[in-house]
C-alpha atoms as a PDB file:
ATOM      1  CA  UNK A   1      66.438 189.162  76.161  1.00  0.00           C
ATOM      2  CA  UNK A   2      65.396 185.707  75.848  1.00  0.00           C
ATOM      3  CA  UNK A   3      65.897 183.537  79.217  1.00  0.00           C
ATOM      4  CA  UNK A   4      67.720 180.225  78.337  1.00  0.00           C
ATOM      5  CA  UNK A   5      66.518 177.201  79.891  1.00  0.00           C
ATOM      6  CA  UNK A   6      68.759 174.794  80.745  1.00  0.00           C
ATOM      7  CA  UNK A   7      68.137 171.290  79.635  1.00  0.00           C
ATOM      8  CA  UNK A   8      69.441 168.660  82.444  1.00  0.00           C
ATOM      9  CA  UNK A   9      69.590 164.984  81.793  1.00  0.00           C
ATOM     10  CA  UNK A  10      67.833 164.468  85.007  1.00  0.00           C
ATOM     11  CA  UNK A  11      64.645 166.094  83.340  1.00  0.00           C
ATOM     12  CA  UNK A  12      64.769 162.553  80.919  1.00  0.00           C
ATOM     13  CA  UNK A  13      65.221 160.160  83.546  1.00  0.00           C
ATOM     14  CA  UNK A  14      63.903 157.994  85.638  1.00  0.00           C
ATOM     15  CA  UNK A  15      63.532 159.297  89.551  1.00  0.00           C
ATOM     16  CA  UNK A  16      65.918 156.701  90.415  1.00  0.00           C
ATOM     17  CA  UNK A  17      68.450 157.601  88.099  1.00  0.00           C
ATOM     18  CA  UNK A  18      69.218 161.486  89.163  1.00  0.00           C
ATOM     19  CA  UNK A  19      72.526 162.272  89.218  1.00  0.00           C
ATOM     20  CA  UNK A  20      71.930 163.250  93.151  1.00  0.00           C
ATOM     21  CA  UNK A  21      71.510 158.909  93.696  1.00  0.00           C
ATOM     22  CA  UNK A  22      74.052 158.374  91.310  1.00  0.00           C
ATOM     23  CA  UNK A  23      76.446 160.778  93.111  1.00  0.00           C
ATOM     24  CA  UNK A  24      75.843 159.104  95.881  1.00  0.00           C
ATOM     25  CA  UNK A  25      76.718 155.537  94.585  1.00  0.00           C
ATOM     26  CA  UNK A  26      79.792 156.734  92.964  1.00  0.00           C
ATOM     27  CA  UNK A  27      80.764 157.898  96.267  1.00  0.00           C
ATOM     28  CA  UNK A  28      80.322 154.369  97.689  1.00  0.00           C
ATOM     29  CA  UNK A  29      81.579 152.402  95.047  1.00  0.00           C
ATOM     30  CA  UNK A  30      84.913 154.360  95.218  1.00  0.00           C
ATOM     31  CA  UNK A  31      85.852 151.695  97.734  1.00  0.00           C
ATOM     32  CA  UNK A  32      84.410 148.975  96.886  1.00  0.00           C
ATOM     33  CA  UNK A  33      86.135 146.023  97.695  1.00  0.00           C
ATOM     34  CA  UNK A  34      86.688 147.477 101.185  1.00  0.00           C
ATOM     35  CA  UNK A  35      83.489 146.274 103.191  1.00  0.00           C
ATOM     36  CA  UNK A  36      84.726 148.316 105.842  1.00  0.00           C
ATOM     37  CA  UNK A  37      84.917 151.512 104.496  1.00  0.00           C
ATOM     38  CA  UNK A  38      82.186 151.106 101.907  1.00  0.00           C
ATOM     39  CA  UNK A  39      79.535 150.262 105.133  1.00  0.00           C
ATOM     40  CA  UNK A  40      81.146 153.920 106.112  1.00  0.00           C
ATOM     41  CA  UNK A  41      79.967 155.254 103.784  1.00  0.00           C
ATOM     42  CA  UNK A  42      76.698 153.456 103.309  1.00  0.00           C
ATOM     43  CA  UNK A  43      75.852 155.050 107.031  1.00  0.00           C
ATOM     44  CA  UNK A  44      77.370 158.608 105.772  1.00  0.00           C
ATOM     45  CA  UNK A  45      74.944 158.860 102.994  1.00  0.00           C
ATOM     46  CA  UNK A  46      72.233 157.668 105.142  1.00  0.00           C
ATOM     47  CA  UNK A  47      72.746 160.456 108.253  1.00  0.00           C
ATOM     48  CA  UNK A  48      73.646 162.854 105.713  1.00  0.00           C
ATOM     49  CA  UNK A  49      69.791 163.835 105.535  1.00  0.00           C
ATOM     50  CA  UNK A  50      69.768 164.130 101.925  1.00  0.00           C
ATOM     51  CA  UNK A  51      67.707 161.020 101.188  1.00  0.00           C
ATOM     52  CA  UNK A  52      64.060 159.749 102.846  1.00  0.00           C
ATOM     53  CA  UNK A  53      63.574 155.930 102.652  1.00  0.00           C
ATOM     54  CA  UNK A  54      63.169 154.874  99.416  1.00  0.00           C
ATOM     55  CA  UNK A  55      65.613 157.130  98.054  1.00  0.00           C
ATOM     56  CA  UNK A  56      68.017 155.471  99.906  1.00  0.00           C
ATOM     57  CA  UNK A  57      66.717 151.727  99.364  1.00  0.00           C
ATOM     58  CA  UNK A  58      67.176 153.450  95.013  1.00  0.00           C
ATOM     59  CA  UNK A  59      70.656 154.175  95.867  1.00  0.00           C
ATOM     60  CA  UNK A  60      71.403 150.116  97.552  1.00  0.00           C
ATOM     61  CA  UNK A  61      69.340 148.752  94.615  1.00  0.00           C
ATOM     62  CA  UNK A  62      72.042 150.583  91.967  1.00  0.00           C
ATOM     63  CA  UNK A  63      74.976 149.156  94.041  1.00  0.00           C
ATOM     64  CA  UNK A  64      73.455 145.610  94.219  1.00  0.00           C
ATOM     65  CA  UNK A  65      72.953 145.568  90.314  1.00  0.00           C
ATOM     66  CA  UNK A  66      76.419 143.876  89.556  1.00  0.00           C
ATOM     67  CA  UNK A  67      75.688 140.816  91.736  1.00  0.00           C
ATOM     68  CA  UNK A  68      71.841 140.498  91.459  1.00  0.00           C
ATOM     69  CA  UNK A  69      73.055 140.417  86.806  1.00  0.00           C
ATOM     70  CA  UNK A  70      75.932 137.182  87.972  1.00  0.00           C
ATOM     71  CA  UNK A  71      72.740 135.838  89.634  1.00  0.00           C
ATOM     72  CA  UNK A  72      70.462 135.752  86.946  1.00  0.00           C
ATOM     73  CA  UNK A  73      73.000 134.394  84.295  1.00  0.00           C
ATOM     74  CA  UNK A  74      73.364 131.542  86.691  1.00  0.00           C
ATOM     75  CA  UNK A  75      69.491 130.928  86.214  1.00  0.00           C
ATOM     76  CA  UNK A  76      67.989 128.385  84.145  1.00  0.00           C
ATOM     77  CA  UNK A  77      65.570 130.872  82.363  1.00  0.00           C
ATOM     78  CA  UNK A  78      68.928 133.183  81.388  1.00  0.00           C
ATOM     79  CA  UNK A  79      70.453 129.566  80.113  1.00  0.00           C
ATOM     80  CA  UNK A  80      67.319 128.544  78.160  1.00  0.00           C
ATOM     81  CA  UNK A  81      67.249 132.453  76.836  1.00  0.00           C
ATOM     82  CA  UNK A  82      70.687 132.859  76.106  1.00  0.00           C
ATOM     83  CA  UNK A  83      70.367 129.426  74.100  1.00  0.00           C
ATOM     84  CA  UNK A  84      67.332 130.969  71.630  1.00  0.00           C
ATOM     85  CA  UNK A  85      68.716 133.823  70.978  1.00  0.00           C
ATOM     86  CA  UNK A  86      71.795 132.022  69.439  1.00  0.00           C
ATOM     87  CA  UNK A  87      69.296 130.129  67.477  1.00  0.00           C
ATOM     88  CA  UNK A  88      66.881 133.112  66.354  1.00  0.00           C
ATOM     89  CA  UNK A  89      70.719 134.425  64.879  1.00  0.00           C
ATOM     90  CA  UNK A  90      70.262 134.463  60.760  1.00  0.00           C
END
């Protein structure tokens, strides 16, 4: 018989984007809000063992992206982009 081989959508992704970081977010961002609780869990990730270094500097870069996208629409390049892409509009 034929061995299946299961396709996972971490075979299509980026390193960065494996559902083992993105667990790991999800698990932090279930509180955010709470600074408290969410730096708990920060550090409980981190001694967990699962991740080296820049794993874990992935996994803070994926929570940040929310503030880091108000940040850039507060730029003048976003501005001056957002403004030629109305005009390019037919």
């Amino acid at each position: 018989m034929k061995k299946l081989y299961k396709k996972s959508v971490d075979d299509h992704l980026p390193k960065w984007l494996h559902s083992k970081f993105l667990s790991a977010v999800h698990f932090i961002w279930e509180v955010k809000g709470n600074n408290e609780e969410s730096m708990k869990r920060v550090d409980q990730v981190w001694n967990s063992g699962h991740f080296s270094d820049e794993e874990m500097s992935w996994i803070m870069l994926i929570l940040i992206i929310p503030k880091v996208n108000k940040m850039i629409k507060t730029t003048d390049e976003w501005k001056d982009f957002h403004e030629m892409k109305k005009e390019s509009v037919h």
